[in-house]
Protein backbone atom coordinates (compact mmCIF):
# COMPACT_ATOMS: atom_id res chain seq x y z
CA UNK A 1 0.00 0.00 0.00
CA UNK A 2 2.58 2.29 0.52
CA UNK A 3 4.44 1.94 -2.63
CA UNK A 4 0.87 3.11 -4.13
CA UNK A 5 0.96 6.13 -1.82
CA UNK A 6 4.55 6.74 -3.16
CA UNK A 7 3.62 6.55 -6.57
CA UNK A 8 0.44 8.18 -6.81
CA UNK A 9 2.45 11.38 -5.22
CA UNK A 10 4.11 11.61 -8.56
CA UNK A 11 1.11 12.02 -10.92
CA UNK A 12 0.81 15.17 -12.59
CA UNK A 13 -2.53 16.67 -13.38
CA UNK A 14 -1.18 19.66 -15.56
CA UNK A 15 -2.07 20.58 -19.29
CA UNK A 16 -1.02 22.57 -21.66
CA UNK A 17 -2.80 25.33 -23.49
CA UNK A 18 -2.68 23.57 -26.32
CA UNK A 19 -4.77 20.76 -24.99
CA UNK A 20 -7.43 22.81 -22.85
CA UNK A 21 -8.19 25.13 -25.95
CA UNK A 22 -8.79 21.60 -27.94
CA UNK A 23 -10.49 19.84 -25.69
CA UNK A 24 -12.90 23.06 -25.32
CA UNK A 25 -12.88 23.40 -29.13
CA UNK A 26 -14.25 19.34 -28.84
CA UNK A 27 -16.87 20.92 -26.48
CA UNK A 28 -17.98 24.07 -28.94
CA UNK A 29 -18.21 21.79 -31.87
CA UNK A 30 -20.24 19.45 -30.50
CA UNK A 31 -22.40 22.40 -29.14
CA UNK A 32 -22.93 23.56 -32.45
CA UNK A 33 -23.93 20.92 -33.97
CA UNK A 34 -26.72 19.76 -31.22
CA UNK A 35 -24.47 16.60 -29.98
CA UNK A 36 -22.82 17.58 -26.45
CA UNK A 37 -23.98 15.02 -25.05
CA UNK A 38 -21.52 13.23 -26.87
CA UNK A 39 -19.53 16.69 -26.82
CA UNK A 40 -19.07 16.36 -23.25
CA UNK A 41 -17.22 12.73 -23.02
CA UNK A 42 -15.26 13.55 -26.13
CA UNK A 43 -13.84 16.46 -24.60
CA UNK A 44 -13.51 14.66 -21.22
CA UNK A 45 -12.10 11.53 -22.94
CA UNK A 46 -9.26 13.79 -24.71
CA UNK A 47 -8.30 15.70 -21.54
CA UNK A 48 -8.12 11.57 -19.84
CA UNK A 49 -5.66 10.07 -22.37
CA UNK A 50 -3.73 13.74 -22.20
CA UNK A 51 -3.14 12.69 -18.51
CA UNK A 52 -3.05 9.02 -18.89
CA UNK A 53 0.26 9.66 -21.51
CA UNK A 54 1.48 12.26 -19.52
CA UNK A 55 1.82 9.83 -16.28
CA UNK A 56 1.74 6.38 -18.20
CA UNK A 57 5.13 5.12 -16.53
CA UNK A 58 3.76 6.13 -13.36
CA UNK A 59 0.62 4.38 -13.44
CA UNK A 60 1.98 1.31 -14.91
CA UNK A 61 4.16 0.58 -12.11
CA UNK A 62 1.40 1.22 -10.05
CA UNK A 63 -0.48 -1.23 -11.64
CA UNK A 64 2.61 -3.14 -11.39
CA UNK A 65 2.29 -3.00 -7.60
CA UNK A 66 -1.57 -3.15 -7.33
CA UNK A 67 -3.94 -5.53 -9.82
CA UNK A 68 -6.47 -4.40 -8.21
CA UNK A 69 -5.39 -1.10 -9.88
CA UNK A 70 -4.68 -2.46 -13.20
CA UNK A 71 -8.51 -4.28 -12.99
CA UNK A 72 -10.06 -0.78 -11.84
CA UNK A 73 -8.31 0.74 -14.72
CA UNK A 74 -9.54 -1.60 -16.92
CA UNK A 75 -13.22 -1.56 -15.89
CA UNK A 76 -13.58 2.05 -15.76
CA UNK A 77 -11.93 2.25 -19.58
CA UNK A 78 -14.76 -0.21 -20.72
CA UNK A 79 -17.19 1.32 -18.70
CA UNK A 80 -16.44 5.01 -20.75
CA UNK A 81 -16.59 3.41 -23.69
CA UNK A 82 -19.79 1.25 -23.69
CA UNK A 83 -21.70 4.63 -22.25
CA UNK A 84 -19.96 6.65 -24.43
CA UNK A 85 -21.64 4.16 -27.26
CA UNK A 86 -25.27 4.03 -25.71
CA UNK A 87 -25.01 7.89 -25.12
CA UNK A 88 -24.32 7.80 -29.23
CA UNK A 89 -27.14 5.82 -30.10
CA UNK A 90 -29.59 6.80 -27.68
CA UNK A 91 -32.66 8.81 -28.69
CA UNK A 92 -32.44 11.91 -26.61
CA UNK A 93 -28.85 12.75 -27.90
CA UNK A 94 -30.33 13.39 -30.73
């Protein structure tokens, strides 16, 4: 548990301009063309793998340390994905 303390100290949660001006331009164009519903996890998906690849050493070794973590991880990726499909095909997105 402690080696998961240690490493999860070491995650960085910063972005770039770059990426927060994207993401938000992900956000507007969905806006604009009625779909931010799907707007919304597109732009919240982007800023995810933005932190995920910023910290992907870390959080392998913590997944390393943990399966538990590496499970979690896994779940909640398929979990994003599946809603982010049924929010796509779902009547009121529309």
């Amino acid at each position: 548990m402690e080696a998961l303390i240690n490493l999860s100290s070491q995650i960085q949660f910063s972005l770039t301009a770059s990426q927060v001006i994207i993401s938000l331009g992900i956000l507007a164009a969905a806006y604009l063309t009625g779909r931010l519903k799907i707007g919304i996890f597109a732009s919240l998906a982007s800023i995810g793998y933005w932190i995920y690849n910023a910290n992907e050493t870390v959080l392998i070794q913590m997944a390393a340390a943990n399966a538990y973590a590496l499970f979690t991880t896994m779940f909640v990726g398929l979990f994003m994905g599946f809603f982010l499909i049924y929010a796509w095909v779902s009547p009121s997105s529309r």
